[in-house]
Structures are given as structure tokens and as C-alpha cells.
C-alpha atoms as a PDB file:
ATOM      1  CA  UNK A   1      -8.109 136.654 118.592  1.00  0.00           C
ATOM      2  CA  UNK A   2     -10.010 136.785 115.058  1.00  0.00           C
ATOM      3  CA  UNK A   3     -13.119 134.561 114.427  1.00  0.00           C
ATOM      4  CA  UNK A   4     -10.806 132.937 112.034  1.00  0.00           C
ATOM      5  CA  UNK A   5      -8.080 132.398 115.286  1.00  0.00           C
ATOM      6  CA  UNK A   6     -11.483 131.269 117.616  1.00  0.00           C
ATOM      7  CA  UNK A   7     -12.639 128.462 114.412  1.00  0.00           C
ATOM      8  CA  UNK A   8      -9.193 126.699 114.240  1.00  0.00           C
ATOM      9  CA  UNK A   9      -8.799 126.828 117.897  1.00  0.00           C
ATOM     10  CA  UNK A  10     -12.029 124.333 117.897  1.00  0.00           C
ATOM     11  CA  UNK A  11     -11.466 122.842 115.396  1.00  0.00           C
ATOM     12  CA  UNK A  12      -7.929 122.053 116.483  1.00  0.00           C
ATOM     13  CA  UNK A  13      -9.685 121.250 119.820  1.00  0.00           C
ATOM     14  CA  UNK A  14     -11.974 117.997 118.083  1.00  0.00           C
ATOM     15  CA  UNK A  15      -8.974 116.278 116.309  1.00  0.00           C
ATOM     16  CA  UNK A  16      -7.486 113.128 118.179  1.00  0.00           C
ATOM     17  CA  UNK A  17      -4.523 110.794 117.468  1.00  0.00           C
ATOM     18  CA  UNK A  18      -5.600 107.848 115.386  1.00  0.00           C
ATOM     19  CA  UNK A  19      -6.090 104.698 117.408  1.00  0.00           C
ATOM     20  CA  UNK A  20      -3.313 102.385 117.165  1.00  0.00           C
ATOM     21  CA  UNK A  21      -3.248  99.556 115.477  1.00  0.00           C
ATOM     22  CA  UNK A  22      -1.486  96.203 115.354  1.00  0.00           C
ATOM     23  CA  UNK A  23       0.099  94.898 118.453  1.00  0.00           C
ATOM     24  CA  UNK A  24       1.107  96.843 121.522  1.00  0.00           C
ATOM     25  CA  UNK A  25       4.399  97.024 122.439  1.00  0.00           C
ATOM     26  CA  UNK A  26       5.859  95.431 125.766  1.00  0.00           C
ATOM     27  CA  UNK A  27       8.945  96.417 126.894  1.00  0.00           C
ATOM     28  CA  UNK A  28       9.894  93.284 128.726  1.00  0.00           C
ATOM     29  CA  UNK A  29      10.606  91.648 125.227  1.00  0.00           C
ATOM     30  CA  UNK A  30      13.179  94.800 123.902  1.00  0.00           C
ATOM     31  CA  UNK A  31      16.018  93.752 122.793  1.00  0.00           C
ATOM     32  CA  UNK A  32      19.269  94.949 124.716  1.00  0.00           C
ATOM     33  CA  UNK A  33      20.160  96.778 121.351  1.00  0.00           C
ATOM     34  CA  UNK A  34      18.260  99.768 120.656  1.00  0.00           C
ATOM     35  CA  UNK A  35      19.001  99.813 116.548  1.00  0.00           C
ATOM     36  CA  UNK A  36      17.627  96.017 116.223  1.00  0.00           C
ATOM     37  CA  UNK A  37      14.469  97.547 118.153  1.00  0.00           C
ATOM     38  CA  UNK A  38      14.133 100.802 115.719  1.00  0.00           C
ATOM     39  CA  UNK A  39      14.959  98.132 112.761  1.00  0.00           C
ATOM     40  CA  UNK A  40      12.062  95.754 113.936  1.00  0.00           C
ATOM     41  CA  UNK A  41       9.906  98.646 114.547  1.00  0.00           C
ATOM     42  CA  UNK A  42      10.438  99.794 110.922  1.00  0.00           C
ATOM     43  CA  UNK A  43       9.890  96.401 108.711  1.00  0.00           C
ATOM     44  CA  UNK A  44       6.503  96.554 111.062  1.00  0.00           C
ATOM     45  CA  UNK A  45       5.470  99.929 109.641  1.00  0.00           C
ATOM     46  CA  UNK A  46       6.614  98.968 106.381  1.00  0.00           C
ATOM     47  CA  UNK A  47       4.625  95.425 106.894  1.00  0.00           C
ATOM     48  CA  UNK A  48       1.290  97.548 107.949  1.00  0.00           C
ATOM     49  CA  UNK A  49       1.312  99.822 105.257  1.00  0.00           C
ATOM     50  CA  UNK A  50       2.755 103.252 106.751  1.00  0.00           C
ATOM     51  CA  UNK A  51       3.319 105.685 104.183  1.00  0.00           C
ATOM     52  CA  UNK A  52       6.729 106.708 103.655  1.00  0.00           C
ATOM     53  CA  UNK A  53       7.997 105.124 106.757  1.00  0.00           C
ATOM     54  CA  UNK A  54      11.411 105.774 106.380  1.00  0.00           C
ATOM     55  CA  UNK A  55      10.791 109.643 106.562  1.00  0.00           C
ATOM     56  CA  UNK A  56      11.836 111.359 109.591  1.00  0.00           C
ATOM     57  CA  UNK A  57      12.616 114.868 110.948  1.00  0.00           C
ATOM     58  CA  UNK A  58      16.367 116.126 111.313  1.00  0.00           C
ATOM     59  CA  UNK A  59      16.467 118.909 114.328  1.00  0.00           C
ATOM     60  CA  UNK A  60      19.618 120.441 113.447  1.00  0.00           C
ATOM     61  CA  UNK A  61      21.044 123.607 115.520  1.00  0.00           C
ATOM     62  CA  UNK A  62      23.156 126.876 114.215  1.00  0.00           C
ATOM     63  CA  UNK A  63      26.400 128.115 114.746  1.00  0.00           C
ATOM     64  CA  UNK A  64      24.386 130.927 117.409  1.00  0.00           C
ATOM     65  CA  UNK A  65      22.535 128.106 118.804  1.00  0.00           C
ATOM     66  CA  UNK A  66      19.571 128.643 116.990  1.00  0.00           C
ATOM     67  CA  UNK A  67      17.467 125.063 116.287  1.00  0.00           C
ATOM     68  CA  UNK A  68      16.212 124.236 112.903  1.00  0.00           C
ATOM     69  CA  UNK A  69      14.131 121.519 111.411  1.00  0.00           C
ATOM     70  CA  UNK A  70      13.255 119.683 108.208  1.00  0.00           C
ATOM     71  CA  UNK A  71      11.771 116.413 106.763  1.00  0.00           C
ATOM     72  CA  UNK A  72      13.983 114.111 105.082  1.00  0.00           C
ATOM     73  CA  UNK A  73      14.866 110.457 104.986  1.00  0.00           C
ATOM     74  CA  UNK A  74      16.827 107.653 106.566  1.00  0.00           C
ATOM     75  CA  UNK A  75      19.912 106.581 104.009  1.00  0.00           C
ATOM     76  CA  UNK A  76      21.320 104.016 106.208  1.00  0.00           C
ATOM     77  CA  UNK A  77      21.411 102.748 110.228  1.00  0.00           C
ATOM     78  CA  UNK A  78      24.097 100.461 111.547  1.00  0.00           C
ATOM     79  CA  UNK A  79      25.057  99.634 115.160  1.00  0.00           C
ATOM     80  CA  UNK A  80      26.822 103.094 115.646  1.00  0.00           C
ATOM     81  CA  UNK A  81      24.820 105.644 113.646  1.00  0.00           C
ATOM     82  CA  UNK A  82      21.914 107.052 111.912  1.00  0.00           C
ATOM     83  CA  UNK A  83      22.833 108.267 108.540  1.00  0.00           C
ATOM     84  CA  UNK A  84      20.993 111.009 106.474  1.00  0.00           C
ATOM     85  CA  UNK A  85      22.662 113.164 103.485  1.00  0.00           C
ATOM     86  CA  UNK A  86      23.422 116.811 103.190  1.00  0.00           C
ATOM     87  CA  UNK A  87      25.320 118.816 100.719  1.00  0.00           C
ATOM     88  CA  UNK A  88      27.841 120.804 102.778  1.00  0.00           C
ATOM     89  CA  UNK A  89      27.100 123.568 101.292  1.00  0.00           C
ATOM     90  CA  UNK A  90      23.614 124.128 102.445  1.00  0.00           C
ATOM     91  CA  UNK A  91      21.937 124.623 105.279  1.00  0.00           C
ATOM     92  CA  UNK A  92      21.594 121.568 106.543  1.00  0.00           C
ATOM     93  CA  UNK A  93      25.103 120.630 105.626  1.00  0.00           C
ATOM     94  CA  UNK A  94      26.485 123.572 107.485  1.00  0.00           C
ATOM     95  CA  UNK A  95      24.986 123.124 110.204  1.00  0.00           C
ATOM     96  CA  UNK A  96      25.500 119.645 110.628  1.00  0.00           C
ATOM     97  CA  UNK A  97      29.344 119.793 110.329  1.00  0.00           C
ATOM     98  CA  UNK A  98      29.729 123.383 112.456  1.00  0.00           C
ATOM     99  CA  UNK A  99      27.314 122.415 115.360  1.00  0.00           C
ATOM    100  CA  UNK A 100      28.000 118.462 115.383  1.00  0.00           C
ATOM    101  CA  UNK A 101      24.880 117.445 117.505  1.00  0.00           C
ATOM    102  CA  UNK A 102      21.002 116.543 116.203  1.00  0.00           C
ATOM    103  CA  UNK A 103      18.332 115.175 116.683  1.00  0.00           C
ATOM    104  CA  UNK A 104      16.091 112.865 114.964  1.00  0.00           C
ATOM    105  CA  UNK A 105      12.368 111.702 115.162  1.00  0.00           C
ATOM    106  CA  UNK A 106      10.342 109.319 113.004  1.00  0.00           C
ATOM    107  CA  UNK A 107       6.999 109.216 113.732  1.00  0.00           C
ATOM    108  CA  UNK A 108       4.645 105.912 112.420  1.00  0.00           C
ATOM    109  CA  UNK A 109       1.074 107.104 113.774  1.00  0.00           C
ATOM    110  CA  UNK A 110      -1.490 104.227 112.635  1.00  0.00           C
ATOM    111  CA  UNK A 111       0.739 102.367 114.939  1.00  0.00           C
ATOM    112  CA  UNK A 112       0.710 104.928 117.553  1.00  0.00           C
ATOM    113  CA  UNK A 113       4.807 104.548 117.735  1.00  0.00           C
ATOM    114  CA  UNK A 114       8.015 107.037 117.693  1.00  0.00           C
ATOM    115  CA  UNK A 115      11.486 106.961 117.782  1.00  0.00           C
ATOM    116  CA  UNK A 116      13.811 109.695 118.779  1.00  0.00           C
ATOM    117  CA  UNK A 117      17.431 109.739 118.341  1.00  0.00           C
ATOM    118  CA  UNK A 118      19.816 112.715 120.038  1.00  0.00           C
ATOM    119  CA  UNK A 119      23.523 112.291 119.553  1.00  0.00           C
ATOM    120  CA  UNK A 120      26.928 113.700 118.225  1.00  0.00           C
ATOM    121  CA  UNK A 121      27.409 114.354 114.417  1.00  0.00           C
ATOM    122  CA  UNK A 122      30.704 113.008 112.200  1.00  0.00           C
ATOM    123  CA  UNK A 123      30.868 112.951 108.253  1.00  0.00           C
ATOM    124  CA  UNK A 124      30.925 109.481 106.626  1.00  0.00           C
ATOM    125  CA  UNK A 125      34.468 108.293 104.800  1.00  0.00           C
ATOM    126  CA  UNK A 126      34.667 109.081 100.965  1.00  0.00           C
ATOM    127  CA  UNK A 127      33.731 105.254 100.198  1.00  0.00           C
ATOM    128  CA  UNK A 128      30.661 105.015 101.894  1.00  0.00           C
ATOM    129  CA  UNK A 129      29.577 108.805 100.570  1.00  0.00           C
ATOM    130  CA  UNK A 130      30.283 107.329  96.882  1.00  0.00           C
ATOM    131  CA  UNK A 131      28.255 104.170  97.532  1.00  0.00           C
ATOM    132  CA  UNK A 132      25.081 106.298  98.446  1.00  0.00           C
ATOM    133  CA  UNK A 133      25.870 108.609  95.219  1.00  0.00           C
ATOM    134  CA  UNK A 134      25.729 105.944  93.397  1.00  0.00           C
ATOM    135  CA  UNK A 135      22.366 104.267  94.518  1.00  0.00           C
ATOM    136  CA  UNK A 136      20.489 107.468  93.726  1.00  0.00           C
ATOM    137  CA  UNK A 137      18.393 108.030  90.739  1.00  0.00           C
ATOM    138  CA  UNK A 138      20.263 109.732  87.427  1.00  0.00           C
ATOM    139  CA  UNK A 139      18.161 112.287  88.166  1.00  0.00           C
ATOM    140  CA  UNK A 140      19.202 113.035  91.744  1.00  0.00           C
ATOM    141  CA  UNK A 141      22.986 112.937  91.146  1.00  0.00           C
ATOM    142  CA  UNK A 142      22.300 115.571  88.057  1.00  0.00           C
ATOM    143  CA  UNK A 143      20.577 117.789  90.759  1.00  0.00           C
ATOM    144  CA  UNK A 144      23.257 117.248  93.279  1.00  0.00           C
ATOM    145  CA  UNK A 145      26.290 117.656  90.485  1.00  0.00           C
ATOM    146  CA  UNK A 146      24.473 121.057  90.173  1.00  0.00           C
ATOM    147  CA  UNK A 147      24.261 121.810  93.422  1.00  0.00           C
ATOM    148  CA  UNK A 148      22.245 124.766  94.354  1.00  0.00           C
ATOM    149  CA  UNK A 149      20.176 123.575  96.672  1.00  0.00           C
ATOM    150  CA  UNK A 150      18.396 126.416  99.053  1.00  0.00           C
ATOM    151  CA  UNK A 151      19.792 128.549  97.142  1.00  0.00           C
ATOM    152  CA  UNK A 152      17.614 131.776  95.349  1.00  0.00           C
ATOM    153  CA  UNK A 153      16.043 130.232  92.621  1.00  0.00           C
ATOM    154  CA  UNK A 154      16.517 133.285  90.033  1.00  0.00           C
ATOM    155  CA  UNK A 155      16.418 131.581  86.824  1.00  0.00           C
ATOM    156  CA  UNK A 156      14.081 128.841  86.074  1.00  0.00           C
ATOM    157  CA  UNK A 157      15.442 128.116  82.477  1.00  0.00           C
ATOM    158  CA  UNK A 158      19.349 128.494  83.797  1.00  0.00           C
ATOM    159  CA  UNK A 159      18.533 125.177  85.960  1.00  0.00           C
ATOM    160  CA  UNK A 160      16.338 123.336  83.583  1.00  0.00           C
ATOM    161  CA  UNK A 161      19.157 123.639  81.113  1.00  0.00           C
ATOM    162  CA  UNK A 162      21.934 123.160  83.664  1.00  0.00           C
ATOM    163  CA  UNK A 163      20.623 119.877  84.295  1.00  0.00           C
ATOM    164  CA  UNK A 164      19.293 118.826  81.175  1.00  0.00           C
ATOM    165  CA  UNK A 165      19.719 115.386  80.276  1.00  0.00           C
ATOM    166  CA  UNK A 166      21.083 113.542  83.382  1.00  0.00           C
ATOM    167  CA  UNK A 167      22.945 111.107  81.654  1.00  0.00           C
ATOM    168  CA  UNK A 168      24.942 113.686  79.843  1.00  0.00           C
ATOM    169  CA  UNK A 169      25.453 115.522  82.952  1.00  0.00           C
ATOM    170  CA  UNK A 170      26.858 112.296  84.903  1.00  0.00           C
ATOM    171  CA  UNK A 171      28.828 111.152  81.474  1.00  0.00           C
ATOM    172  CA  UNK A 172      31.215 114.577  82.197  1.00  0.00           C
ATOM    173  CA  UNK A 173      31.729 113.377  85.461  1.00  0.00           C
ATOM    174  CA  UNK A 174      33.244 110.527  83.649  1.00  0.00           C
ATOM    175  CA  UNK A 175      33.603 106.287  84.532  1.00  0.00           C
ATOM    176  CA  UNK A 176      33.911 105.377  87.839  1.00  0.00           C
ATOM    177  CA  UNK A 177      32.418 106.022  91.215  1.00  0.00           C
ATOM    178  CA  UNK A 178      31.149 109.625  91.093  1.00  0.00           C
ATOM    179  CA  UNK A 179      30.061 111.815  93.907  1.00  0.00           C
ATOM    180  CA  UNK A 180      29.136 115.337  94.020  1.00  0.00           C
ATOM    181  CA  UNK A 181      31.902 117.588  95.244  1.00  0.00           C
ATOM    182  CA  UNK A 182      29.540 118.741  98.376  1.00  0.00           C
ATOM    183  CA  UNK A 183      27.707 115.851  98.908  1.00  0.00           C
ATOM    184  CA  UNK A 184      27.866 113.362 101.946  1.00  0.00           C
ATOM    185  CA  UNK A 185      26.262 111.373 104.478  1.00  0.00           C
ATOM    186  CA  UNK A 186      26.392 112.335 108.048  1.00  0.00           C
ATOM    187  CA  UNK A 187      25.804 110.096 110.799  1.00  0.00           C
ATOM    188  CA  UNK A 188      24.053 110.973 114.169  1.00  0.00           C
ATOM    189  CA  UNK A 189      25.004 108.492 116.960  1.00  0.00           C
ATOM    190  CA  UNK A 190      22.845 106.365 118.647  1.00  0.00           C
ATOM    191  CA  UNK A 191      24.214 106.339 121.862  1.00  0.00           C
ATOM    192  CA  UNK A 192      20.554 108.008 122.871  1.00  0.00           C
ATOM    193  CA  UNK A 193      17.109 106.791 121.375  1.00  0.00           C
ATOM    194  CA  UNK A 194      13.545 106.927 122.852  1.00  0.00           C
ATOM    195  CA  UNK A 195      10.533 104.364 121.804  1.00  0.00           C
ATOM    196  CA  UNK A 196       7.393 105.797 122.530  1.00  0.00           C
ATOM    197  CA  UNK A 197       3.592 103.381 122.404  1.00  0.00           C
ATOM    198  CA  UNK A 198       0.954 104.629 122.469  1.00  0.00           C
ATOM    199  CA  UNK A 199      -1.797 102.814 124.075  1.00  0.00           C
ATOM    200  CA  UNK A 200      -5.875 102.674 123.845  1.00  0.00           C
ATOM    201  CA  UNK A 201      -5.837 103.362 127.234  1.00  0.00           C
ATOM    202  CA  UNK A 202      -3.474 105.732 127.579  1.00  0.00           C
ATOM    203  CA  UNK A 203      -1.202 103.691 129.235  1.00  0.00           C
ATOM    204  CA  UNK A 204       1.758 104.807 127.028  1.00  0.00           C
ATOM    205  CA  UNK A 205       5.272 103.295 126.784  1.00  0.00           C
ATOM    206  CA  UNK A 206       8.286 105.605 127.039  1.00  0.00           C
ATOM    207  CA  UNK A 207      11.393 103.060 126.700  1.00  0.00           C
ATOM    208  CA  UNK A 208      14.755 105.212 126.791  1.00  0.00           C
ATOM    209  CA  UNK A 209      18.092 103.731 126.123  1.00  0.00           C
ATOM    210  CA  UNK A 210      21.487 105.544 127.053  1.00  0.00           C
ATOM    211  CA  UNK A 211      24.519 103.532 125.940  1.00  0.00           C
ATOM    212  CA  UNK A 212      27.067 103.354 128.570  1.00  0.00           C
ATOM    213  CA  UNK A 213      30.730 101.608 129.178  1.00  0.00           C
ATOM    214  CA  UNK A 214      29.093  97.789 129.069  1.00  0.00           C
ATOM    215  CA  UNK A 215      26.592  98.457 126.186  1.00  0.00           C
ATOM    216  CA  UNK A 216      23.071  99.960 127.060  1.00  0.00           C
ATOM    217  CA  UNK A 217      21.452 100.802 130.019  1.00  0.00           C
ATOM    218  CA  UNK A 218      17.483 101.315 129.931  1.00  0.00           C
ATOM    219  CA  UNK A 219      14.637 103.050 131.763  1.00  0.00           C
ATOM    220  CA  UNK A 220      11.067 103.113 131.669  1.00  0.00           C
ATOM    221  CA  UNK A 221       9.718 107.244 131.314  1.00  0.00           C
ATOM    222  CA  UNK A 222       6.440 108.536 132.704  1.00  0.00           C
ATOM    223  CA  UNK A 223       4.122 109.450 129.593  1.00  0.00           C
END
């Protein structure tokens, strides 16, 4: 290994995870839903100042079986799903509706927590895909009316002019509830999710709930 390899080993060596703050976690007061757990969990990030708390990574896997994994945000959650977007015409998007399993992981460290989500994969309906079009910024729905995204960028001045003004961009697309032709949200069950504390004492908290036939069933992990 280089002197440069030996430096970063030590110096990777001295960092530590940040002590947690707030309240601990105990898992005799979870609720018997997992999504009104990850919900509460959230407004307490967002409450405490976490930065970007609604940022999480998407674990995605090929069509050979190949994993892949990216930063990107929460749209929506409801009782049955997690949903993030994805042009089906990118990477993401491809993978998502070839290989219909992911995994997800958001990750709030001042409060020593995480959440991990593993699950099937199914396109949202046309409605709720236009809804979330229509929330974005003039901006974003130029982008996504463009849509090249991962694609090679060859010519700077081709995409600045493609997109222009945004408002005259989304005026072509005419009155009414647009969406790009790609674009959707995707929804990753939550039939499995994983709350992780960490603890001063390193007494951590794995809480794992599967759903089963009557609802959810949950176990305590080893750290």
C-alpha cells in the first residue's frame, strides 16, 4: 500500500459516528405500523434540524443481477409503499421496472437513527404520476419534458437552448395536467423495514418488521 493508502487508513481509523442526540428510542412504545414509526421518525429529524432529511439511497439491481445505487429523495409514503421517481428511460427507471425489487435506506446521523426498506417494485397509476409532475418546480418539468437524463452530455448549448425558458417549454405541452412522457413514480413496498438506534453505550436498537397475513409481526435484531 502507498503512504498515501497507509495516511487515509489512519485517518479513516480516528473518525467516529457522531453521538446521538435527542431521545433514545424504546421499542416497547413502536407502534404496530411500521410507516407511522418511519413518519414519526422523520417530523423528528425534520424537528432537530437534519439536513435534507428526506434524502435517502435507492439500491436498485440489473437485469444480470448486478446492484446499483444512488441518492435521491422520498416523493411520497402511504400505508402500502415508498414512492420515489424515475424516468423510464434511464437507468434507474429501467431497472426499477425490469428487476421489480429495491431497497431503500435513509440515514439521520445526529440522531444516530436508520431506516431500511426492501420490497417489490410496481409503477404508480397515470393520476398520481401527473399529481407529482405537477408539484415540481417549472424548472424540473422543463428538464424532465427534455428528458436526457444519464445520457452523454455532448452539447452544452443544444440543452441550454432545448430548455430555455421553462414556461415556454411547459406552454407547448399545453393546459391541463402535464406529465413527461417517461416520467413516473415507483413505489417500493413496505412489507419489510428495519429501525436501527444507536445508543451512547452501544446498546443499539435493531427493530425489524415483516408484514404478514394479520398485519405486522416484529423482532428485536442483535446489533
Amino acid at each position: 500500500m502507498s503512504s498515501g493508502g497507509a495516511d487515509l487508513r489512519h485517518f479513516l481509523a480516528g473518525l467516529a459516528w457522531p453521538e446521538p442526540q435527542g431521545p433514545l428510542f424504546d421499542p416497547d412504545t413502536a407502534p404496530a405500523d411500521p410507516v407511522e414509526l418511519f413518519v414519526r421518525w422523520l417530523r423528528e429529524a425534520v424537528d432537530r434540524g437534519a439536513p435534507a432529511p428526506h434524502v435517502m439511497t435507492l439500491a436498485t439491481v440489473d437485469a444480470a443481477g448486478r446492484p446499483d445505487a444512488r441518492v435521491t429523495v422520498l416523493e411520497d409514503v402511504d400505508d402500502a409503499a415508498f414512492w420515489v421517481a424515475a424516468s423510464e428511460s434511464s437507468p434507474k427507471g429501467k431497472q426499477l421496472g425490469r428487476v421489480p425489487v429495491a431497497a431503500l435506506v435513509f440515514h439521520w446521523p445526529l440522531q444516530g437513527r436508520q431506516v431500511r426498506v426492501r420490497g417489490t417494485v410496481r409503477p404508480a397509476g397515470e393520476a398520481r404520476t401527473a399529481a407529482a409532475f405537477e408539484r415540481l418546480s417549472a424548472h424540473e418539468r422543463a428538464e424532465l419534458l427534455v428528458d436526457r437524463q444519464s445520457g452523454p452530455l455532448h452539447d452544452e448549448e443544444w440543452l441550454s437552448n432545448a430548455l430555455g425558458d421553462p414556461t415556454e417549454l411547459l406552454e407547448l405541452e399545453g393546459a391541463g395536467p402535464a406529465a413527461a412522457p417517461t416520467w413516473r413514480l415507483w413505489g417500493v413496498d413496505a412489507g419489510r423495514m428495519e429501525f436501527f438506534q444507536a445508543a451512547r453505550d452501544g446498546h443499539h436498537v435493531r427493530l425489524r418488521y415483516s408484514r404478514d397475513e394479520s398485519g405486522y409481526a416484529t423482532e428485536l435484531l442483535r446489533p
